[in-house]
C-alpha atoms as a PDB file:
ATOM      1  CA  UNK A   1      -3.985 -22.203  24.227  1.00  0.00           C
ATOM      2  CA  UNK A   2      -2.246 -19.434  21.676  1.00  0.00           C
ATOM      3  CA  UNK A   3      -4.281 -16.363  21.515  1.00  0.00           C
ATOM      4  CA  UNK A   4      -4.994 -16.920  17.711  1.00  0.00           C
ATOM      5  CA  UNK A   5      -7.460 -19.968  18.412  1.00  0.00           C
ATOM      6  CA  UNK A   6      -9.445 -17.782  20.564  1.00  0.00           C
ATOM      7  CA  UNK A   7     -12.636 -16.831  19.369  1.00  0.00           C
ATOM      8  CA  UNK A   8     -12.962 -12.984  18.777  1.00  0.00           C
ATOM      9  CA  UNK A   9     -16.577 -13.015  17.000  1.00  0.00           C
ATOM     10  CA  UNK A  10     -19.425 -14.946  16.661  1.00  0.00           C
ATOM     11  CA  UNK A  11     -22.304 -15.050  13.712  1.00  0.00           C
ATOM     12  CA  UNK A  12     -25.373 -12.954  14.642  1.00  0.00           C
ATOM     13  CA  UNK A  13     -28.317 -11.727  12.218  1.00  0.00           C
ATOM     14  CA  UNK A  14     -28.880  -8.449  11.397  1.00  0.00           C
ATOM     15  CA  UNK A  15     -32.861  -7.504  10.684  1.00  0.00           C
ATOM     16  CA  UNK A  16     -33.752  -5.696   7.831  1.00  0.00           C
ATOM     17  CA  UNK A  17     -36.887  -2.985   9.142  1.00  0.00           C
ATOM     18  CA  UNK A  18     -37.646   0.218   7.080  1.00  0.00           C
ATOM     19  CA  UNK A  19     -37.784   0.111   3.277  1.00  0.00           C
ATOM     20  CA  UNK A  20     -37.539  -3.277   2.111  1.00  0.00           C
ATOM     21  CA  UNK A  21     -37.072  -2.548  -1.088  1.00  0.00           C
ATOM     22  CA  UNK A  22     -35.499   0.752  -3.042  1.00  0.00           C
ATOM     23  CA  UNK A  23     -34.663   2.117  -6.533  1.00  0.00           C
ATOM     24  CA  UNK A  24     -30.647   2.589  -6.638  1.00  0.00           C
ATOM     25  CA  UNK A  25     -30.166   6.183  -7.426  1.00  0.00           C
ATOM     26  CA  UNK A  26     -26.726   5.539  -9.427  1.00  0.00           C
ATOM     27  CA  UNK A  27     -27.983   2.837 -11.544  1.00  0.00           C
ATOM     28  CA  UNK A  28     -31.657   3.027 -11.472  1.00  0.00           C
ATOM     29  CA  UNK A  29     -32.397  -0.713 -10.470  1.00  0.00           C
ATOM     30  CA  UNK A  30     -34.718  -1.944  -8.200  1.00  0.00           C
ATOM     31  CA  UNK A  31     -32.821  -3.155  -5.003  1.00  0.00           C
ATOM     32  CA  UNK A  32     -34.451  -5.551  -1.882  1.00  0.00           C
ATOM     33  CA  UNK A  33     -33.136  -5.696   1.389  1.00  0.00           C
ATOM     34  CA  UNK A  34     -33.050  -8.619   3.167  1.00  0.00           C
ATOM     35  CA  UNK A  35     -32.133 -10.110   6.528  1.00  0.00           C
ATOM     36  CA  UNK A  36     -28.316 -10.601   6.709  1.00  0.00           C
ATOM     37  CA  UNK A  37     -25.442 -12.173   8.913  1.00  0.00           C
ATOM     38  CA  UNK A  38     -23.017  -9.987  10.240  1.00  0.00           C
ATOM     39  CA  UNK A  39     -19.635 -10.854  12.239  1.00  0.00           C
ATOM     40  CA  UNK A  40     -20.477  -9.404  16.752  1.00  0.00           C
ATOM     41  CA  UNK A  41     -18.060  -9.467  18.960  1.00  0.00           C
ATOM     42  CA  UNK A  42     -18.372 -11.576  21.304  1.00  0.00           C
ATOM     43  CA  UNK A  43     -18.836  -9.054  23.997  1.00  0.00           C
ATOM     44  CA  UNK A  44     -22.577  -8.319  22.475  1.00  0.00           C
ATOM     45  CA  UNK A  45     -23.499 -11.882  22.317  1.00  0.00           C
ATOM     46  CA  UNK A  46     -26.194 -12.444  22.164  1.00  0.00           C
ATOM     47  CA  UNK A  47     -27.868  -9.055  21.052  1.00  0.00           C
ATOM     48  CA  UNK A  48     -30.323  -8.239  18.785  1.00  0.00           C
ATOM     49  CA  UNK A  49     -29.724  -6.048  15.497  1.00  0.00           C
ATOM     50  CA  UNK A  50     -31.876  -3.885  13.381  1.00  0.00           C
ATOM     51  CA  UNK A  51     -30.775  -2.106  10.555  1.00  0.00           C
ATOM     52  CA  UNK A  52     -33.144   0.287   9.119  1.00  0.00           C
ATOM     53  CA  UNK A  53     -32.844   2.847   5.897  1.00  0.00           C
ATOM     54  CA  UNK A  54     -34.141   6.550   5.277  1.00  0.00           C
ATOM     55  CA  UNK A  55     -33.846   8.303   2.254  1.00  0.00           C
ATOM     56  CA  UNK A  56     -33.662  11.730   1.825  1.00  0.00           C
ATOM     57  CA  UNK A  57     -33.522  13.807  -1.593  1.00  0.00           C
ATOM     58  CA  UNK A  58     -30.579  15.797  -1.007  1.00  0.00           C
ATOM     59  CA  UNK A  59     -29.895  18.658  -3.506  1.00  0.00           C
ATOM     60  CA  UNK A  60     -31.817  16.446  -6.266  1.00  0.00           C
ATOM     61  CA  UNK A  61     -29.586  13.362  -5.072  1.00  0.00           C
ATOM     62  CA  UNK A  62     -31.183  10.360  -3.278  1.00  0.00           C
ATOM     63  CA  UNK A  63     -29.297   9.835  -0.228  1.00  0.00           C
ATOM     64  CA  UNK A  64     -29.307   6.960   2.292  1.00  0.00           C
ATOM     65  CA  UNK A  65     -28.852   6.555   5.586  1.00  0.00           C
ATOM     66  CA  UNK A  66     -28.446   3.845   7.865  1.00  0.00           C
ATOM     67  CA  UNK A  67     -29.562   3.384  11.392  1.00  0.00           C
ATOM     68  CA  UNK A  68     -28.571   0.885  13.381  1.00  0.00           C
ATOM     69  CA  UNK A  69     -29.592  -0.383  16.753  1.00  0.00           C
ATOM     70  CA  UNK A  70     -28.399  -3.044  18.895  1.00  0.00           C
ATOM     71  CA  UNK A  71     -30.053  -4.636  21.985  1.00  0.00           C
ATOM     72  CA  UNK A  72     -28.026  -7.144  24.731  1.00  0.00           C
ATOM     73  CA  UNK A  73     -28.932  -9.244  26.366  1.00  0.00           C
ATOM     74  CA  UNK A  74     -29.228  -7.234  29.445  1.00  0.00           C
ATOM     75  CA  UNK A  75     -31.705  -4.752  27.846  1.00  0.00           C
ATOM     76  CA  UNK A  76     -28.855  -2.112  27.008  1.00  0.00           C
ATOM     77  CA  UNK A  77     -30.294  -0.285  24.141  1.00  0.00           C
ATOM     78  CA  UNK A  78     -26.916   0.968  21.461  1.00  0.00           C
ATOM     79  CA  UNK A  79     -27.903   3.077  18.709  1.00  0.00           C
ATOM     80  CA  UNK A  80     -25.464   4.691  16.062  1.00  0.00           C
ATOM     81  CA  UNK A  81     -25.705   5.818  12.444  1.00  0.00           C
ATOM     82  CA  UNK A  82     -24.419   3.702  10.077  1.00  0.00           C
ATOM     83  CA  UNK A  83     -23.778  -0.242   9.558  1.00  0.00           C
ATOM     84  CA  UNK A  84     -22.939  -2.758  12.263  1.00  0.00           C
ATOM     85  CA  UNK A  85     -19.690  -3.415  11.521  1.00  0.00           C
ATOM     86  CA  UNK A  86     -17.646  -3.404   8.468  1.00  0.00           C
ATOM     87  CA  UNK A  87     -18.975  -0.039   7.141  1.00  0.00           C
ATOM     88  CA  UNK A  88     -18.028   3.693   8.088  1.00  0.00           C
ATOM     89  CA  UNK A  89     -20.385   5.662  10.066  1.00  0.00           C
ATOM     90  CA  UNK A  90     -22.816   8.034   8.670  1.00  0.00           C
ATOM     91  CA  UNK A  91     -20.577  10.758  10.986  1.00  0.00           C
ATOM     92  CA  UNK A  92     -18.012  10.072   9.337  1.00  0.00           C
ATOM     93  CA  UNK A  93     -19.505  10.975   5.867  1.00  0.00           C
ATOM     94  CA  UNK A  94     -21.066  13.856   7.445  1.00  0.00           C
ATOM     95  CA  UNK A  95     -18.024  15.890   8.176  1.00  0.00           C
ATOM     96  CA  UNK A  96     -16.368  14.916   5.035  1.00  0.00           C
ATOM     97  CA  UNK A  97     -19.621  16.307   3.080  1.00  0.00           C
ATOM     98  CA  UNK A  98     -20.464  19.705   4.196  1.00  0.00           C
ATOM     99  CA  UNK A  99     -23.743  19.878   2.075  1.00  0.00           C
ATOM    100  CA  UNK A 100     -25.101  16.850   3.756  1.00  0.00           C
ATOM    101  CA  UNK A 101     -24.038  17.908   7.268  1.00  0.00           C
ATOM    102  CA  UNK A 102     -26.594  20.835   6.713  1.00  0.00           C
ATOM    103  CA  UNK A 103     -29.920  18.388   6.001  1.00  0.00           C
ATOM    104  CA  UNK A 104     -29.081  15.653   8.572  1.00  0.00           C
ATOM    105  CA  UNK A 105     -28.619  18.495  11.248  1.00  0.00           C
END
């Protein structure tokens, strides 16, 4: 069977836990969070996600960050800043901005 028929992910579902709902800073509208379906490689399945969102006031800006935590099925606990998948990591935006690497730290 050619390698490209091979499954590389399957659909999990990420949990939504923190603020459910948020003001955008940028535009001022009222946002909700919801439960939503992410790509996991098939190494994690199955595993459960949550995603959860802090924001901080950050030099009069609201600023969000995203936690992320992901348990197998063999009770391996992964936690990492940022979104599952497709997103950077909050790291990643930390070095880039020095003024945030200050408050997270």
């Amino acid at each position: 069977m050619p390698s490209h028929l091979h499954k590389k992910f399957r659909w999990g579902t990420v949990f939504a836990t923190g603020h459910r709902s948020f003001i955008e800073p940028v535009t001022g509208l009222r946002m909700k969070r919801t439960n939503h379906r992410t790509r996991v490689p098939i190494g994690l399945y199955p595993c459960h996600i949550e995603e959860k969102m802090a924001i901080k006031e950050v030099r009069g800006e609201s600023v969000m960050q995203w936690m992320t935590k992901v348990t197998t099925k063999e009770g391996i606990v992964i936690q990492f800043s940022g979104k599952f998948c497709r997103y950077k990591l909050a790291m990643e935006e930390r070095e880039k901005n020095k003024g945030l690497k200050e408050v997270w730290e």
